[in-house]
N, C-alpha and C. Protein backbone atom coordinates (compact mmCIF):
# COMPACT_ATOMS: atom_id res chain seq x y z
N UNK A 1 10.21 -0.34 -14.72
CA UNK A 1 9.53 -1.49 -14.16
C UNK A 1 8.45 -1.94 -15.13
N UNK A 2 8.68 -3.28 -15.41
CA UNK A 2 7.27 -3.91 -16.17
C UNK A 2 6.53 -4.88 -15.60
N UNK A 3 5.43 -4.52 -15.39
CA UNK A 3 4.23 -5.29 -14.92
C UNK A 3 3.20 -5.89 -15.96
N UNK A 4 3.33 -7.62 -15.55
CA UNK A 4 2.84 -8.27 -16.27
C UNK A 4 1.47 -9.17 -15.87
N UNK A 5 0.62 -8.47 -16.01
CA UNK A 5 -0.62 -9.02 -15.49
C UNK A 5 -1.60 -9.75 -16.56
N UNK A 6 -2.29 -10.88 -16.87
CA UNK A 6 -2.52 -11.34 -18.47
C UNK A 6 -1.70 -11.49 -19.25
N UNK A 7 -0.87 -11.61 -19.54
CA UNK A 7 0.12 -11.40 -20.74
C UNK A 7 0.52 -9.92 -21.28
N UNK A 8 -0.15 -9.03 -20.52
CA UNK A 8 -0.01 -7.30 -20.84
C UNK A 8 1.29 -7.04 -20.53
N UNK A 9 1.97 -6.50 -20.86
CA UNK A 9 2.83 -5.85 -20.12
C UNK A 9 2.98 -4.26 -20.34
N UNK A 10 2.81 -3.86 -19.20
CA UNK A 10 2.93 -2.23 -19.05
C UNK A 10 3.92 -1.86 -18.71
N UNK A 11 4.89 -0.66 -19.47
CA UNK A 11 5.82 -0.38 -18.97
C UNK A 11 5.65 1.20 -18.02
N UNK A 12 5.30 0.89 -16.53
CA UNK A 12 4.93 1.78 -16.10
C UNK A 12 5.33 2.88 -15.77
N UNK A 13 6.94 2.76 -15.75
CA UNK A 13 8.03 3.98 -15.64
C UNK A 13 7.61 5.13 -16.31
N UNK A 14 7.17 4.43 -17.46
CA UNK A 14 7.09 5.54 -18.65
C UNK A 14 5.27 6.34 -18.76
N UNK A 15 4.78 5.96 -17.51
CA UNK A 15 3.44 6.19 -18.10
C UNK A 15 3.47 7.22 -17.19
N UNK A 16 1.74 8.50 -16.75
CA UNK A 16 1.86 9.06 -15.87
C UNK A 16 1.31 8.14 -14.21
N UNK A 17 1.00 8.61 -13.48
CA UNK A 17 0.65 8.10 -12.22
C UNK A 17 -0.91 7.89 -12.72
N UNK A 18 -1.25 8.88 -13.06
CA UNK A 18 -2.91 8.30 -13.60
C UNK A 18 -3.21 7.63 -14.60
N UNK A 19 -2.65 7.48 -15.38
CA UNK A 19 -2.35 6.39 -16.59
C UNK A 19 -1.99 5.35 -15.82
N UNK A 20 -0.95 4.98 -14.69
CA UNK A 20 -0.63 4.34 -14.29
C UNK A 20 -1.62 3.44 -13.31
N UNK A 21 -2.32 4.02 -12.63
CA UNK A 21 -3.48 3.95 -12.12
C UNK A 21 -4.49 3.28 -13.00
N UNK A 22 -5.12 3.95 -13.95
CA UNK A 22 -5.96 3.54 -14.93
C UNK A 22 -5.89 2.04 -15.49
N UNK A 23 -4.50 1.65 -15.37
CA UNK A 23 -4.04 0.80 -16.40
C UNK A 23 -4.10 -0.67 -15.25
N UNK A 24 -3.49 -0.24 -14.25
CA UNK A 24 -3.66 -1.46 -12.85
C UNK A 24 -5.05 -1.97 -12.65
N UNK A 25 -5.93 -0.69 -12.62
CA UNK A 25 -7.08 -0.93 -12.22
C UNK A 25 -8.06 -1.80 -13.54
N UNK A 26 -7.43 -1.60 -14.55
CA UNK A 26 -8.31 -2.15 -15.98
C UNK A 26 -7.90 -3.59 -16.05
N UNK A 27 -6.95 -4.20 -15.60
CA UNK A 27 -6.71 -5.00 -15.21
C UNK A 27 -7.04 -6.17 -14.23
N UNK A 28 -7.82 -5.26 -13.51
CA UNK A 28 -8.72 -6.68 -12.40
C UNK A 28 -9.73 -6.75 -13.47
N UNK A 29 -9.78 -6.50 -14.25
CA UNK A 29 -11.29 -6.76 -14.49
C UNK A 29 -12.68 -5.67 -14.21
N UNK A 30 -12.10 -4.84 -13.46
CA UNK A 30 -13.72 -4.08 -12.80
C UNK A 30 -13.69 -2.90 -13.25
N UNK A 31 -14.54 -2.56 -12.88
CA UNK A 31 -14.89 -0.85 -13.46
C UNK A 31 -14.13 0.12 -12.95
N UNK A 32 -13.43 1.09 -13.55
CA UNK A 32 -12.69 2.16 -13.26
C UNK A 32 -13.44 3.73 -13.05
N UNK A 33 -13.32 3.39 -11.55
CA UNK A 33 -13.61 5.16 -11.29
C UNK A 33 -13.15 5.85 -11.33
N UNK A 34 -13.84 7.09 -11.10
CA UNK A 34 -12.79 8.27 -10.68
C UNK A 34 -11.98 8.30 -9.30
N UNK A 35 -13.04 8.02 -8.47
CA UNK A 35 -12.49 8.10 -7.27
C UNK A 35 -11.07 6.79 -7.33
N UNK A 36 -11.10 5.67 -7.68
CA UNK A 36 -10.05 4.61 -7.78
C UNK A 36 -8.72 5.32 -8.35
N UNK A 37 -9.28 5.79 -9.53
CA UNK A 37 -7.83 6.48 -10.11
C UNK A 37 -7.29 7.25 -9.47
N UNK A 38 -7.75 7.91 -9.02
CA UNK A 38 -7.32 9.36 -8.09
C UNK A 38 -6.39 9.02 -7.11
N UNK A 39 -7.26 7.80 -6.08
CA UNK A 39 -6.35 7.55 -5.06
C UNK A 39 -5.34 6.83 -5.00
N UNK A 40 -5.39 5.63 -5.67
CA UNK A 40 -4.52 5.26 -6.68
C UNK A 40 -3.24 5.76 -7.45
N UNK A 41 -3.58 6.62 -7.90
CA UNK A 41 -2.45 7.70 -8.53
C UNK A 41 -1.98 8.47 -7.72
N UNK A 42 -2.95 9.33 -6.77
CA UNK A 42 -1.79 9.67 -5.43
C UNK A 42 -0.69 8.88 -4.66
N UNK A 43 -1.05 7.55 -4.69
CA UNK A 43 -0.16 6.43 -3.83
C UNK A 43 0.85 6.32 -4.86
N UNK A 44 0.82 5.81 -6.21
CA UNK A 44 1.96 5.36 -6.91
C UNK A 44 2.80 6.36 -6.51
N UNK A 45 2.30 8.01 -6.70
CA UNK A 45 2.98 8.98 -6.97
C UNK A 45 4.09 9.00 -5.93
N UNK A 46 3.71 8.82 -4.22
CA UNK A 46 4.79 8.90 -3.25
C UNK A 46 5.27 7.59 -2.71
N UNK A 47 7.08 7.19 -2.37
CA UNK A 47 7.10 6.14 -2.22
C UNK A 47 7.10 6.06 -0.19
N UNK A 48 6.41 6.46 0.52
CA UNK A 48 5.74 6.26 1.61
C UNK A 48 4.26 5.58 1.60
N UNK A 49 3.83 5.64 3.08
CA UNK A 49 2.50 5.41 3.63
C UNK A 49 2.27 6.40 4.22
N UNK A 50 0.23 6.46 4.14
CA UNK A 50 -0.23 7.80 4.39
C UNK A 50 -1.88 6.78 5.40
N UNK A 51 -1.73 7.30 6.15
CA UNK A 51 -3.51 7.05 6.57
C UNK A 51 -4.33 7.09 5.62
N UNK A 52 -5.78 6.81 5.91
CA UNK A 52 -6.98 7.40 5.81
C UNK A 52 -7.07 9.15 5.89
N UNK A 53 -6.71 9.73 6.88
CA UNK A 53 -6.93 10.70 7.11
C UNK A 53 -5.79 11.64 6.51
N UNK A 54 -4.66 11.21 6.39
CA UNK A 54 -3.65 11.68 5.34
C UNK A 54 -4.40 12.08 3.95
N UNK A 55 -4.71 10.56 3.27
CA UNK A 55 -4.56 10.94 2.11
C UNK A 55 -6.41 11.70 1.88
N UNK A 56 -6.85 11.64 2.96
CA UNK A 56 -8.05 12.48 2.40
C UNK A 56 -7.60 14.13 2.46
N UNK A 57 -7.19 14.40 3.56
CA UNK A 57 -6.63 15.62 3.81
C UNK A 57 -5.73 16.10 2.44
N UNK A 58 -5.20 15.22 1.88
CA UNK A 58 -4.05 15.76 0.65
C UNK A 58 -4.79 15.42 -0.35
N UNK A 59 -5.61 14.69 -0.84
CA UNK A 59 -6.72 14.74 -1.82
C UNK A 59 -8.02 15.60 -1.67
N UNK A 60 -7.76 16.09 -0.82
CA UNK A 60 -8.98 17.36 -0.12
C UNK A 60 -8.36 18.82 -0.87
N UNK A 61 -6.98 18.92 -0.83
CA UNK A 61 -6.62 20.47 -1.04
C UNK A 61 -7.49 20.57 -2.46
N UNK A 62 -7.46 20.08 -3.73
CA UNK A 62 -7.79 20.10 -5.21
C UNK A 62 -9.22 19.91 -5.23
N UNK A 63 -9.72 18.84 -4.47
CA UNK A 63 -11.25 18.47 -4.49
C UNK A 63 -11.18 17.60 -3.00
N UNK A 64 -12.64 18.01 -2.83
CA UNK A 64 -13.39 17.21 -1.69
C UNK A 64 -13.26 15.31 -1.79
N UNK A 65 -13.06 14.72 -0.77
CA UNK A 65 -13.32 13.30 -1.31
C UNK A 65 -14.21 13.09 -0.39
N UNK A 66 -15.36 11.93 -0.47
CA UNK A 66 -15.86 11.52 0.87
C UNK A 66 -14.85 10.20 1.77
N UNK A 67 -15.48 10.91 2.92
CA UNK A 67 -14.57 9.88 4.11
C UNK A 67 -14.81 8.30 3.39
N UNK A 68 -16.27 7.81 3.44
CA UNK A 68 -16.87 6.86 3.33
C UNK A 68 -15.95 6.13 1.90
N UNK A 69 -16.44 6.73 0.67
CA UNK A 69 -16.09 6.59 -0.34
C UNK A 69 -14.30 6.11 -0.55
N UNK A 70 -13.61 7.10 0.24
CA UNK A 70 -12.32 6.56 0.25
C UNK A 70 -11.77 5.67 1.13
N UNK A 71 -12.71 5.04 2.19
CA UNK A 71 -12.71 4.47 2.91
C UNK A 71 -12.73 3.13 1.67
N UNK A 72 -14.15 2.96 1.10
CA UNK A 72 -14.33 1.69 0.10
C UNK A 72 -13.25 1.64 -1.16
N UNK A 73 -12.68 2.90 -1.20
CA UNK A 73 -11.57 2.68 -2.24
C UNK A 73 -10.48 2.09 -2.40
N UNK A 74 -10.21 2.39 -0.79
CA UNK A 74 -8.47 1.48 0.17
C UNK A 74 -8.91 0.13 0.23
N UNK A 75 -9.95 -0.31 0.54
CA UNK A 75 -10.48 -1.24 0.68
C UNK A 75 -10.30 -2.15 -0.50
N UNK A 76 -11.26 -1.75 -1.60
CA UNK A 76 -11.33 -2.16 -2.73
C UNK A 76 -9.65 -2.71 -3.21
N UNK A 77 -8.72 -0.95 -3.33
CA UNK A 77 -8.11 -1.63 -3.91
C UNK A 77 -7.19 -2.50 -3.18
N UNK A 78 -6.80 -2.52 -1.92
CA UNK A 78 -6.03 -3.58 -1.02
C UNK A 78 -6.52 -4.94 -1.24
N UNK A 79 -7.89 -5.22 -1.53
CA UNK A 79 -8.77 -6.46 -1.39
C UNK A 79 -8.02 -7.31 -3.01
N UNK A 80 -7.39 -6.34 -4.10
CA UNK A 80 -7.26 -6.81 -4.98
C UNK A 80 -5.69 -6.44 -5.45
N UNK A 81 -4.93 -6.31 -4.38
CA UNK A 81 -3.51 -6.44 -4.04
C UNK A 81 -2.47 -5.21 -4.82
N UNK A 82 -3.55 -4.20 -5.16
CA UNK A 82 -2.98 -3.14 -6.15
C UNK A 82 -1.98 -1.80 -4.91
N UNK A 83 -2.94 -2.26 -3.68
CA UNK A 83 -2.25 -1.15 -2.79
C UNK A 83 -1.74 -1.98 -1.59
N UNK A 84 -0.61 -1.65 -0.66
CA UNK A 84 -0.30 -2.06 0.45
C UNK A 84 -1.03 -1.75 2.08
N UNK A 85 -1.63 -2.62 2.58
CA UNK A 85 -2.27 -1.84 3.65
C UNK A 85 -1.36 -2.34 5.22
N UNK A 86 -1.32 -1.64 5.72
CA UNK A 86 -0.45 -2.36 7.24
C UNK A 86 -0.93 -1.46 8.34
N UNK A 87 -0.90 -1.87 9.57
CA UNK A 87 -1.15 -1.13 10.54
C UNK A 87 0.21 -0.84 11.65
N UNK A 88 0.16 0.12 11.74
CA UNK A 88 1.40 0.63 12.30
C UNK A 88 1.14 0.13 14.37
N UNK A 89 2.02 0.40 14.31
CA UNK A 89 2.06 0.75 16.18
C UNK A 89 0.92 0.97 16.87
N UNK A 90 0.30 1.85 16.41
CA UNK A 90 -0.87 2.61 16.87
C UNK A 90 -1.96 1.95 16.21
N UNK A 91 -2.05 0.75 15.64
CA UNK A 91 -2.69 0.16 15.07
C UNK A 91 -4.21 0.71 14.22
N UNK A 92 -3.63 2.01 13.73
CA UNK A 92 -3.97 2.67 12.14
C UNK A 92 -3.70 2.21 11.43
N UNK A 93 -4.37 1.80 10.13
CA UNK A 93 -3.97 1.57 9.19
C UNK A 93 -3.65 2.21 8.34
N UNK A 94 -2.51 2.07 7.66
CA UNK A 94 -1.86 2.87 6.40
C UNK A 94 -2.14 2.48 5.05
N UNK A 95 -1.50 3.00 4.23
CA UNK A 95 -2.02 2.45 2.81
C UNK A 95 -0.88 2.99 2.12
N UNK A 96 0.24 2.09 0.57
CA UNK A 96 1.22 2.68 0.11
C UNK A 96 0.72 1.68 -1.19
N UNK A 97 1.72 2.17 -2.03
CA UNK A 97 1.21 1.55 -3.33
C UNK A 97 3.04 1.44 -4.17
N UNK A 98 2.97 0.59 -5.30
CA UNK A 98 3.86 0.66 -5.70
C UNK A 98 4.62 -0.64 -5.64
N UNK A 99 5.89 -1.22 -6.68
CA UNK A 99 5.95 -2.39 -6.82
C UNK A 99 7.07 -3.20 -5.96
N UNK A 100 7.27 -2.45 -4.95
CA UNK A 100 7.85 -3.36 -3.49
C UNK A 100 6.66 -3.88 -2.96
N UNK A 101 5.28 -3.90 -3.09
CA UNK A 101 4.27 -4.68 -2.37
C UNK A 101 3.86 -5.94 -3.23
N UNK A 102 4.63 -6.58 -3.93
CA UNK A 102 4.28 -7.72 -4.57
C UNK A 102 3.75 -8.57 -3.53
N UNK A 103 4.32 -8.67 -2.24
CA UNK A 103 3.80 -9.73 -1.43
C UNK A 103 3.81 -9.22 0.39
N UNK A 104 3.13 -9.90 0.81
CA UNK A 104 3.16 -9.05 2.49
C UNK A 104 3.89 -9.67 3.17
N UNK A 105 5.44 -10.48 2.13
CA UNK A 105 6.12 -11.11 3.20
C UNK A 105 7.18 -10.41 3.32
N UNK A 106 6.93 -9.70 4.30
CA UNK A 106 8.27 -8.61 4.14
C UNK A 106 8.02 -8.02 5.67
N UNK A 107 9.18 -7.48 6.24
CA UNK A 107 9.12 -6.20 7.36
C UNK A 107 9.22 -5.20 7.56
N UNK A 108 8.47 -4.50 8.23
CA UNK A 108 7.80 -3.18 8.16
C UNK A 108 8.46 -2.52 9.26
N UNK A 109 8.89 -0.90 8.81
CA UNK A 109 9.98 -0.42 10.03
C UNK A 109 8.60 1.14 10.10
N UNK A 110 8.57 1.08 11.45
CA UNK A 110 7.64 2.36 11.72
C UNK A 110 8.88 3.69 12.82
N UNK A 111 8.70 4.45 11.93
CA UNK A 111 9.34 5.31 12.84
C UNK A 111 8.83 6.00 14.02
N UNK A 112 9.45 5.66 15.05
CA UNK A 112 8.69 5.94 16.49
C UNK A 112 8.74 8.00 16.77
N UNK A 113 9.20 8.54 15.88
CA UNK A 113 9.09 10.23 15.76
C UNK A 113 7.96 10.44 14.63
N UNK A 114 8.02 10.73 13.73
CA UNK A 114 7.40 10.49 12.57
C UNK A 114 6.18 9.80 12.05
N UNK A 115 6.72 8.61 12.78
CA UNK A 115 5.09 7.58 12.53
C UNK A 115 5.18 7.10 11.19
N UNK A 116 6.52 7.35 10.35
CA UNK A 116 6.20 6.63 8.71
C UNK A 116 6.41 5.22 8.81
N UNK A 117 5.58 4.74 8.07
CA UNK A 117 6.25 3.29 8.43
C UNK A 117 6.96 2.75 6.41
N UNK A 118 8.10 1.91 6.04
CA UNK A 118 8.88 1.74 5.35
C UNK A 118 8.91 0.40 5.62
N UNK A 119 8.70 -0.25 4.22
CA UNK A 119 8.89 -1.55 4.01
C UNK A 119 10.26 -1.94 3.30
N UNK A 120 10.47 -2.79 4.11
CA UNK A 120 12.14 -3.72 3.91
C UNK A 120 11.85 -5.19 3.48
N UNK A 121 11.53 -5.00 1.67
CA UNK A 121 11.70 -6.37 1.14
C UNK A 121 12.82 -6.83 1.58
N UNK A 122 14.02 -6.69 1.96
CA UNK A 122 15.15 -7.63 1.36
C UNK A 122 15.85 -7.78 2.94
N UNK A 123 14.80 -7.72 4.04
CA UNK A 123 15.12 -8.09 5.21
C UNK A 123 14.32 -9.53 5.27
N UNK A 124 15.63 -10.60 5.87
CA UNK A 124 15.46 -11.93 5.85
C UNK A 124 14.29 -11.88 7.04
N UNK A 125 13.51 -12.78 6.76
CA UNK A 125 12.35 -12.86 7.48
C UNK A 125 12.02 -14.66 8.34
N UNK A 126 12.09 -14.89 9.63
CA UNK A 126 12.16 -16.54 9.69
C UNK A 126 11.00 -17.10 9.19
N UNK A 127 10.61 -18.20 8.36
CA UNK A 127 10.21 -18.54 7.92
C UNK A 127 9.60 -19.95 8.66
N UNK A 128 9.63 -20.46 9.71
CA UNK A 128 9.39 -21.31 10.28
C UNK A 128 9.02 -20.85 11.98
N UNK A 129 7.47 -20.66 12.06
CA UNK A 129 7.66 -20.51 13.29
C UNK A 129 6.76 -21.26 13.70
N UNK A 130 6.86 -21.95 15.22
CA UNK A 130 6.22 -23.11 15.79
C UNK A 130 5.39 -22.75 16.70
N UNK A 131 4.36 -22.90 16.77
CA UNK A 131 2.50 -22.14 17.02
C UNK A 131 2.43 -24.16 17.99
N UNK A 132 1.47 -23.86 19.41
CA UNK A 132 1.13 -24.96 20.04
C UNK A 132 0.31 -25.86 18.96
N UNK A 133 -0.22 -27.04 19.29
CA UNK A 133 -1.01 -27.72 18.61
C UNK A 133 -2.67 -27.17 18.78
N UNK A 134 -3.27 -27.20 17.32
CA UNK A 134 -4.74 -26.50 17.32
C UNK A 134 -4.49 -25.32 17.04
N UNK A 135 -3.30 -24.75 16.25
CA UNK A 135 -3.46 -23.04 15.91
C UNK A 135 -3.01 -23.29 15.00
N UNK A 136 -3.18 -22.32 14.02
CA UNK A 136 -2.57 -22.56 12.74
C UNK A 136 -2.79 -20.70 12.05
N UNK A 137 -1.50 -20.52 11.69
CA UNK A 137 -1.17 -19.21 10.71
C UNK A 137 -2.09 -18.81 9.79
N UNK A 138 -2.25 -18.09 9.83
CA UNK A 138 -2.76 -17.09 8.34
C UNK A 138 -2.01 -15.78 8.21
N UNK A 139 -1.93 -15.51 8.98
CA UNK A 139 -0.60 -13.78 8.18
C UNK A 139 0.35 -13.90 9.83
N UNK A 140 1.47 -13.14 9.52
CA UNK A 140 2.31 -12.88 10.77
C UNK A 140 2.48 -11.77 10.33
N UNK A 141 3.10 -10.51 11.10
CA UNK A 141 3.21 -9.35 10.70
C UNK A 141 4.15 -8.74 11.93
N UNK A 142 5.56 -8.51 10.66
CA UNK A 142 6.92 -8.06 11.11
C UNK A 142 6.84 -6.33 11.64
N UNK A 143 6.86 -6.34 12.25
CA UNK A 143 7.06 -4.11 12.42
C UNK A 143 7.97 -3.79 13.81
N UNK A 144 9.48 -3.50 12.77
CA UNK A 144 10.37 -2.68 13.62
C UNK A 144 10.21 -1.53 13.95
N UNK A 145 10.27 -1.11 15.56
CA UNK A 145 10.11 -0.03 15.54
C UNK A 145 11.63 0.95 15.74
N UNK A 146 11.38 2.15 15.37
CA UNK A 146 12.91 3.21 15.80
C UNK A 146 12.74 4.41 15.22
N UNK A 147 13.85 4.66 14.92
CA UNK A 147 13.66 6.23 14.31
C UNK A 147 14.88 6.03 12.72
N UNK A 148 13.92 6.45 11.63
CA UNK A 148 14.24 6.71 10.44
C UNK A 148 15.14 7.89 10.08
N UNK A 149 16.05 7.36 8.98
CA UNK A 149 17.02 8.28 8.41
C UNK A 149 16.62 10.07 8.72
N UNK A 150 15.86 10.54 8.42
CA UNK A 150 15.11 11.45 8.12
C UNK A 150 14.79 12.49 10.11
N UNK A 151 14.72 11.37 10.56
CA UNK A 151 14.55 11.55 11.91
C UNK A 151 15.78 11.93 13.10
N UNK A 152 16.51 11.28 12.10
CA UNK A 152 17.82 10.93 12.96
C UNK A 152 18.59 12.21 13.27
């Protein structure tokens, strides 16, 4: 996969997850932390979604993270389209990373055992939907629910 942000192109297949990380994040423009890379590079690394409380818990076994801190990190990087954020069923929010999140027009399948939720770019999505007069769209948000391969 090559990602072309500025005229850069990174070929990220070939890099590690923290390189990979490093390299997204040098790219907005802003300062690269530690804490950014880290979490960051945990997400590229798996192709699921994990909570808040997931990925602190699994970034906890190696080192401590703060709640707070990784709280502003998901934040940060969702705010600047590097990570995927969605809220499931239970209306938690998740967080996944990786280059099926080019855009949030897509539908989201949450598994009703499991709780993973899996994004389906290449599920047709209607594109026209008719709201009374005086409302007007800003996001719609697709989430099938059932039970995943894995579950089954």
């Amino acid at each position: 996969m090559l990602l072309f942000r500025n005229l850069v192109a990174f070929n990220l297949e070939s890099m590690s997850y923290h390189s990979q990380a490093e390299a997204l994040i040098k790219e907005t423009q802003s300062r690269v932390t530690a804490a950014r890379v880290r979490v960051l590079a945990f997400l590229l690394k798996y192709s699921r979604s994990f909570t808040h409380n997931e990925i602190e818990q699994e970034l906890g076994i190696k080192e401590p993270i703060d709640s707070v801190t990784l709280y502003r990190v998901l934040d940060w990087l969702a705010e600047r389209e590097l990570i995927h954020k969605v809220a499931g069923a239970d209306q938690v929010w998740r967080f996944s990373a990786g280059s099926a999140h080019a855009s949030h027009e897509h539908a989201h399948f949450q598994c009703s055992k499991c709780a993973t939720i899996t994004c389906f770019n290449k599920v047709k999505l209607p594109r026209n939907i008719s709201l009374p007069p005086g409302f007007s769209s800003q996001e719609v948000n697709f989430l099938i629910k059932g039970i995943c391969p894995q579950c089954c």
